[in-house]
Every structure is written in structure tokens, then in C-alpha cells.
Protein backbone atom coordinates (compact mmCIF):
# COMPACT_ATOMS: atom_id res chain seq x y z
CA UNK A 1 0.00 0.00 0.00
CA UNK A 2 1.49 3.28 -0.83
CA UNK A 3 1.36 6.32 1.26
CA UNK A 4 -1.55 7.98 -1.18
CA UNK A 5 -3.35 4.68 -0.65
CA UNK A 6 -2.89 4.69 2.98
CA UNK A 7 -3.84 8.94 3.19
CA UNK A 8 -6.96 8.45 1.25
CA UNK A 9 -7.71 5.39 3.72
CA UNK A 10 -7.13 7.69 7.12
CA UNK A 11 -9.15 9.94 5.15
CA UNK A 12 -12.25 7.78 4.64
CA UNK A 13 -11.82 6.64 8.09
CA UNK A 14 -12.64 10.43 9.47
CA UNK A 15 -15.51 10.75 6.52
CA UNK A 16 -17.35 7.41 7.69
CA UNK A 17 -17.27 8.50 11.27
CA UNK A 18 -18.63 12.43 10.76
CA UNK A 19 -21.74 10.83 8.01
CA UNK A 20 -22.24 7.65 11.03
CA UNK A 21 -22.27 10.20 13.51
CA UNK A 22 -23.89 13.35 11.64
CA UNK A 23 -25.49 11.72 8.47
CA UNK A 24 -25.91 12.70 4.96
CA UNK A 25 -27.57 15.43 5.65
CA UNK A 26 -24.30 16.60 7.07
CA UNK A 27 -21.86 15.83 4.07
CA UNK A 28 -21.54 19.03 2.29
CA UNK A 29 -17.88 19.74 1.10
CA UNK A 30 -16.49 22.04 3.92
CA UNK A 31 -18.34 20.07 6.99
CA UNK A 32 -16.65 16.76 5.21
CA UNK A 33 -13.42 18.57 5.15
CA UNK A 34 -13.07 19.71 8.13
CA UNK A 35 -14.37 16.24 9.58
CA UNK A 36 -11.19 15.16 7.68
CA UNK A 37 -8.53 17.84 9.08
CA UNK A 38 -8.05 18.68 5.74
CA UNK A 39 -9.05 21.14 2.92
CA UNK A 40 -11.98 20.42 0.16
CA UNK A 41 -9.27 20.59 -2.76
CA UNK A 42 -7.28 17.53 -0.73
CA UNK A 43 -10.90 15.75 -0.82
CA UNK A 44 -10.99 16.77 -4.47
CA UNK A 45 -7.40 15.57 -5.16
CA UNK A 46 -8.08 11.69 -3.67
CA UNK A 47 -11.92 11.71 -4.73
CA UNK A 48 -11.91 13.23 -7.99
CA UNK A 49 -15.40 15.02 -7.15
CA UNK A 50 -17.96 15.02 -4.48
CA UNK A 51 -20.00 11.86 -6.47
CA UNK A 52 -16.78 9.50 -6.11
CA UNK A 53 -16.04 10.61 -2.38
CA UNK A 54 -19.60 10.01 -1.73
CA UNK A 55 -19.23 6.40 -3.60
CA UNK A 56 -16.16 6.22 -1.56
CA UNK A 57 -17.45 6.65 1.65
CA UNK A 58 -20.78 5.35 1.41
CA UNK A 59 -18.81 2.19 0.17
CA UNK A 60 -16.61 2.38 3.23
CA UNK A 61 -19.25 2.33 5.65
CA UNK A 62 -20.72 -0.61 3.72
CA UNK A 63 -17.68 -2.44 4.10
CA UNK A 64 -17.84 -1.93 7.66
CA UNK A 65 -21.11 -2.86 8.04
CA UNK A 66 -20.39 -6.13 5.86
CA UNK A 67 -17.42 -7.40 8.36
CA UNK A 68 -19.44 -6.97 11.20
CA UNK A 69 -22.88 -9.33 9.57
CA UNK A 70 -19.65 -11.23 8.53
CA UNK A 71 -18.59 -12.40 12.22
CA UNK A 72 -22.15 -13.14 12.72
CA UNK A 73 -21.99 -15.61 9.44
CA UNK A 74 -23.82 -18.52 10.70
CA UNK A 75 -21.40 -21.69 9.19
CA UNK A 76 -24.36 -23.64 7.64
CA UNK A 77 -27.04 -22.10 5.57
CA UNK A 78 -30.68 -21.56 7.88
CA UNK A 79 -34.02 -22.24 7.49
CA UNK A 80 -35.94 -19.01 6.42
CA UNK A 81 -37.71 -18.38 10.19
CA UNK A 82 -34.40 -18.72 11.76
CA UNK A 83 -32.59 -16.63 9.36
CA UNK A 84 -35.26 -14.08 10.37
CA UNK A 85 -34.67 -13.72 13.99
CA UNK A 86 -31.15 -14.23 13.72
CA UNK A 87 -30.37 -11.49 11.60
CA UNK A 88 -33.15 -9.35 13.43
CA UNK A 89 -31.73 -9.64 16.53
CA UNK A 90 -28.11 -8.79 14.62
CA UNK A 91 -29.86 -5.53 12.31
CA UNK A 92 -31.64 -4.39 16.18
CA UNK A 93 -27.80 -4.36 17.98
CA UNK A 94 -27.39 -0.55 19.38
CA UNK A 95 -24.22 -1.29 17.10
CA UNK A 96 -25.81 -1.54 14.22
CA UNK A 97 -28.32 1.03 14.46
CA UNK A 98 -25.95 4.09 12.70
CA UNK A 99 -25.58 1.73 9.54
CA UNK A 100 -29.16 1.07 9.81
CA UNK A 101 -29.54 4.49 9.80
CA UNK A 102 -27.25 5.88 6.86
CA UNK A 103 -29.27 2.76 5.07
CA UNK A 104 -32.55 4.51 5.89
CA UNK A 105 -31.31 8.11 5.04
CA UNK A 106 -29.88 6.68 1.33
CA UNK A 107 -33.62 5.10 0.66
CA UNK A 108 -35.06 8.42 1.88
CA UNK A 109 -33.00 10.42 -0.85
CA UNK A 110 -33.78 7.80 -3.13
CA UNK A 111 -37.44 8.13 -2.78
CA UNK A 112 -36.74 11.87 -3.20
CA UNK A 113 -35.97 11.39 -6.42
CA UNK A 114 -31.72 11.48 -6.22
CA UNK A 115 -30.72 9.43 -8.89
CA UNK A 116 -27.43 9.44 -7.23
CA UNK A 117 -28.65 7.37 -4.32
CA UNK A 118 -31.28 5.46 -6.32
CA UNK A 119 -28.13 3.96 -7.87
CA UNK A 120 -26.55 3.27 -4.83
CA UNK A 121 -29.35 2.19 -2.72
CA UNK A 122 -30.20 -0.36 -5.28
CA UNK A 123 -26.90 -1.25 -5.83
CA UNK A 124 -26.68 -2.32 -1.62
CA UNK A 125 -30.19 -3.51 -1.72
CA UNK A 126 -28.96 -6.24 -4.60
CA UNK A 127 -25.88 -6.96 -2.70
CA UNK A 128 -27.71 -7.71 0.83
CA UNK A 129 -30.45 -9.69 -1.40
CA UNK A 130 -27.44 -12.14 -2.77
CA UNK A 131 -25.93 -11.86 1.17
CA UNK A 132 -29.33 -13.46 2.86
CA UNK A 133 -29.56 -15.86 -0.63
CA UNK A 134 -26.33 -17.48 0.72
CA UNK A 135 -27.51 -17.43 4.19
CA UNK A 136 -30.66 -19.81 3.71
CA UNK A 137 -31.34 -23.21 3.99
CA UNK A 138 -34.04 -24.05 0.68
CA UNK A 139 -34.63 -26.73 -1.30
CA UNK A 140 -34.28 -25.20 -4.46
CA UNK A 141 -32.60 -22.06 -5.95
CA UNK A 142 -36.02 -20.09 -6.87
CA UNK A 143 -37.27 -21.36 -2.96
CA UNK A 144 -34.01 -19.77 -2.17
CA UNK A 145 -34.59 -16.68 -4.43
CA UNK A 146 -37.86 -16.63 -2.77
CA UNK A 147 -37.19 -16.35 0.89
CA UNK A 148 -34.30 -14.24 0.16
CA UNK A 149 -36.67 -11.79 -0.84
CA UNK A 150 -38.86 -12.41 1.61
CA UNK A 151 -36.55 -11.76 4.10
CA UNK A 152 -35.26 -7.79 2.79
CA UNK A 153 -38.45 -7.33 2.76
CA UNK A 154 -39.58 -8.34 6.65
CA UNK A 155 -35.85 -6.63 7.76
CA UNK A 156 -36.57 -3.74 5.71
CA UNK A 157 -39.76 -3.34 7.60
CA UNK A 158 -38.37 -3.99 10.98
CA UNK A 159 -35.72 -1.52 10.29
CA UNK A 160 -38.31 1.32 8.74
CA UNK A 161 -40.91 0.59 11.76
CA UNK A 162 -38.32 1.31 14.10
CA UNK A 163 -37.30 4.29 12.66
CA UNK A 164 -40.68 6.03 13.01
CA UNK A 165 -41.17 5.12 16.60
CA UNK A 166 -43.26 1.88 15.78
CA UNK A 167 -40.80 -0.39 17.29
CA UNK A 168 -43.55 -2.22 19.27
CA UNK A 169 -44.99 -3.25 15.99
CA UNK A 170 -41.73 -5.16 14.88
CA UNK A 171 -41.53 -7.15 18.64
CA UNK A 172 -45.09 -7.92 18.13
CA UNK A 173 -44.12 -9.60 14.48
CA UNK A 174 -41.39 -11.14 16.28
CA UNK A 175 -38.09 -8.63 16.32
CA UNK A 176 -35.95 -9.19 19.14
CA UNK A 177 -37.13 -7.70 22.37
């Protein structure tokens, strides 16, 4: 790794952490650079434009948030139900909950009408489809296809009910408590 490669790391490090802990709302150039300890024609120099240090970061905190599902990896494939309260109890982790959160904020800019995050929102959505895919236990590929989708679609829900203060309503469909 070269010492670019290794600045423009240390630099998404300090990006991730001010959009986890502010949001997206908060990632105009100057906020972002000063975040960074650094000035927005450095960002410009190891991002190109604001578009591929978005990518950049938003990509970094996915990576992030894909180690951590990682460790929880069960080793053998699950059936659906299981699956479901496994990875509700994971998405429902106080841990979680700022990933969960920059997830909710892209598909609320998406539904805006930002083509920018439509890309990217769809682009994660696909990826954490083919994730659960690989995580269940079917006894065919479209019965795997199937509950794959099935299951984005009951997180998603958990994750958007708790968001507006309906947590209650997730627990009652069988979220974690």
C-alpha cells in the first residue's frame, strides 16, 4: 500500500465517522473537510469530485457494516424463520443502528428522487439480497430466491418501523425484544 493509498484510507476513516455520527444530511464539502482535518481541494485531489467521495465513503461504511454481519456468518445455511430472527436480533444491535440508519437516510434520498442514491441504494439492496440468498437453507434455488426476498423485505420493515417510533410493531411480528 502506498502512502496515497494509505492517506486516502485515514481519510475515509474520518468521513465514515462524521456521516455515522452526523449523516448525509451533514456531508456538504467544507463540513466533510473539516471532519477530515483537511481542505476540500485535498478531498478533491483523492476523490476526484464530491459523487466518487460520496461512492467512496458510502462504500466504506458498507464495508464496515459487511465485516461486522460477517462475524455473525452462521457456518451452515438456515431455514428461512431462523434466518429471520437471527439477523433481526443482529440488524436491532445498538451497534448496528448508525448503519441502519445511513441505510434509511440513502432510501429516503432515493425516494426523493436522487438518482445518485437510487443507484446506490439499489446497488446495496442487490448486494444484501445475494448476502441473505447465501444465508438460507431451501430446497431449491427459486425457494431460495424466494425467501431471500422475503426476508429484505420483513428486515426492511423492521428496520423502517423502528425508525418512526413503531418499534412495538416489529416485537409484536417477532423482532428481538
Amino acid at each position: 500500500m502506498t502512502r496515497t493509498d494509505k492517506d486516502r484510507t485515514a481519510l475515509l476513516d474520518r468521513l465514515a465517522a462524521h456521516v455515522m455520527a452526523h449523516g448525509l444530511g451533514a456531508s456538504s464539502l467544507r463540513p466533510l473537510a473539516k471532519a477530515a482535518g483537511t481542505s476540500d481541494r485535498m478531498l478533491m485531489y483523492y476523490f476526484g469530485d464530491k459523487a466518487g467521495m460520496m461512492t467512496a465513503i458510502i462504500g466504506h461504511i458498507g464495508a464496515r457494516l459487511v465485516a461486522l454481519l460477517e462475524k455473525k456468518r452462521a457456518p451452515n445455511p438456515l431455514p428461512l424463520a431462523r434466518l429471520e430472527r437471527e439477523l433481526a436480533t443482529i440488524l436491532f444491535d445498538a451497534k448496528l443502528w448508525p448503519y441502519m440508519r445511513i441505510w434509511l437516510e440513502i432510501a429516503s434520498l432515493a425516494a426523493q428522487g436522487d438518482a445518485f442514491y437510487r443507484q446506490t441504494g439499489e446497488a446495496m439492496g442487490r448486494f444484501f439480497l445475494a448476502w441473505g440468498e447465501g444465508q438460507i437453507a431451501a430446497r431449491t434455488p427459486s425457494a431460495r430466491a424466494r425467501d431471500a426476498a422475503r426476508l429484505l423485505v420483513t428486515m426492511e420493515g423492521m428496520l423502517f418501523l423502528k425508525a418512526i417510533g413503531l418499534e412495538d410493531v416489529s416485537k409484536a411480528a417477532g423482532a428481538p425484544k
